[in-house]
Protein backbone atom coordinates (compact mmCIF):
# COMPACT_ATOMS: atom_id res chain seq x y z
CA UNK A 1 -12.69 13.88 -15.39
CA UNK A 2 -9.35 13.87 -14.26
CA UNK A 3 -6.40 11.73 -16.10
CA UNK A 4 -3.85 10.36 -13.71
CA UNK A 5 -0.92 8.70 -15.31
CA UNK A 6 1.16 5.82 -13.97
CA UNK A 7 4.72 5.76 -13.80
CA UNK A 8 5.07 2.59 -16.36
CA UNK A 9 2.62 4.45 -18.88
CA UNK A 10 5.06 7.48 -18.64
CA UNK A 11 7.88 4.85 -19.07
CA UNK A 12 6.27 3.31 -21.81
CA UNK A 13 4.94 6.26 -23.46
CA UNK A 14 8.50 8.17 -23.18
CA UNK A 15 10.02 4.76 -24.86
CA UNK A 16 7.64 4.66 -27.57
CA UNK A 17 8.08 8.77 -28.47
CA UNK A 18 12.06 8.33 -28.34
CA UNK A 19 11.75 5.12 -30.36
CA UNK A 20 9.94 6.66 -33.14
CA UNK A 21 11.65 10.21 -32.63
CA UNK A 22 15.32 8.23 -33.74
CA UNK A 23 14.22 5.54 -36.11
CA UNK A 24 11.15 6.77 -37.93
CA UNK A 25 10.94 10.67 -37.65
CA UNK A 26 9.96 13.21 -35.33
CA UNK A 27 6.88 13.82 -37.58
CA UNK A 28 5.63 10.52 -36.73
CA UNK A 29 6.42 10.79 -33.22
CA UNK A 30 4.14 14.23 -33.16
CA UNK A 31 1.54 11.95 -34.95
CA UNK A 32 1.79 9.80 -31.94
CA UNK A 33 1.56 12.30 -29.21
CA UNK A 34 -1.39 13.98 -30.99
CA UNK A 35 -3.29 10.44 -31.39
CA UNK A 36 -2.53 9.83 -27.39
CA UNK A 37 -4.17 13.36 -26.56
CA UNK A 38 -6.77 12.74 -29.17
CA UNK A 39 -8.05 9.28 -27.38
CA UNK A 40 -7.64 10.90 -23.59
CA UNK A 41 -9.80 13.53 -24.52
CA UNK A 42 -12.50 10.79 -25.67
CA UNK A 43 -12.01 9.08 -22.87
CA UNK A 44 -12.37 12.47 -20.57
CA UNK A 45 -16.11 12.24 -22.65
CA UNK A 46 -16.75 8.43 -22.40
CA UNK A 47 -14.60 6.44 -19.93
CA UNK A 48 -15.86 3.12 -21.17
CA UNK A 49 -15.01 3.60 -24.73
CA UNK A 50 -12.35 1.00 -24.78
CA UNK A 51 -13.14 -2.92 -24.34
CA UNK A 52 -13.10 -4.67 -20.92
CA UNK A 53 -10.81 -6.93 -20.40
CA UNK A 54 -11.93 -9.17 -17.20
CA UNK A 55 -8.71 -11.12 -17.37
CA UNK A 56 -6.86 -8.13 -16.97
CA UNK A 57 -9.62 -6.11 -15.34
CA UNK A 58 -8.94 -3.01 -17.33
CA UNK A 59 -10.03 -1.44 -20.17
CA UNK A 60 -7.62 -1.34 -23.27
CA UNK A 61 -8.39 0.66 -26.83
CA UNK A 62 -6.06 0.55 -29.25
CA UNK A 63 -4.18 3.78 -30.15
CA UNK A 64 -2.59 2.55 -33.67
CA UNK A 65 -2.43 -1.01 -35.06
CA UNK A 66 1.12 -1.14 -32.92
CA UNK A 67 0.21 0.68 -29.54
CA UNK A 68 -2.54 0.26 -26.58
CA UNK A 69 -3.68 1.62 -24.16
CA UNK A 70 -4.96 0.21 -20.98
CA UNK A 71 -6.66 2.07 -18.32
CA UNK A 72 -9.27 1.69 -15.59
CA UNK A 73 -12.00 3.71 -15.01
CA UNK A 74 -13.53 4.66 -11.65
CA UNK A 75 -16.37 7.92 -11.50
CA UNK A 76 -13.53 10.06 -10.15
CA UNK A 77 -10.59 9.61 -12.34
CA UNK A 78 -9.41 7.40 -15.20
CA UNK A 79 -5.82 6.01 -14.66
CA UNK A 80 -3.33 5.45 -17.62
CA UNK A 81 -1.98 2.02 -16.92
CA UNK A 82 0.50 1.33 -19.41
CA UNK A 83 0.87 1.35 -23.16
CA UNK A 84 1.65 -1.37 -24.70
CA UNK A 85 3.67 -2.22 -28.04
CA UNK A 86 1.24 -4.72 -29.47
CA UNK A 87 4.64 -6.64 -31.38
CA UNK A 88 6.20 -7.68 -28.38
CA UNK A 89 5.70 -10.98 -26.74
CA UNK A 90 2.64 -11.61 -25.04
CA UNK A 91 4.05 -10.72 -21.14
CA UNK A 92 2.55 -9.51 -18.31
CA UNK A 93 1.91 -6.01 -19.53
CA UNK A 94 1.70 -5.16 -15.95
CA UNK A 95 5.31 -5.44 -14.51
């Protein structure tokens, strides 16, 4: 199935990398990028994995107790929404 990513979840994704790559480590920011690939390729095997959300009307699974992911899934594609850094406030994820 093919992965199509949206230009917030690059933004987001590229902000979360350089955050960790300058104030944790970049061996924690590898950890990252291999936990992303990990959950894409179980969503590649099982698109609805992750919880609905109907408010949203996306899926979202959680990549680490800090970061998740929401996506939608349609028999063609699945489409990488946005990640989201579950300690900011409670915004539309969206804009």
């Amino acid at each position: 199935m093919k992965i199509i990513w949206s230009k917030k979840a690059e933004y987001n994704f590229d902000t979360i990398e350089n955050y960790l790559k300058h104030f944790w480590s970049p061996l924690i920011a590898q950890k990252f990028i291999k936990d992303i690939l990990h959950i894409i390729s179980l969503l590649e095997n099982n698109p609805s994995l992750g919880k609905y959300n109907p408010k949203l009307k996306c899926r979202s699974i959680v990549i680490s107790r800090n970061v998740t992911l929401y996506y939608e899934a349609t028999q063609d594609y699945i489409e990488l929404i946005a990640f989201y850094n579950n300690r900011q406030k409670p915004i539309d994820i969206f804009i």
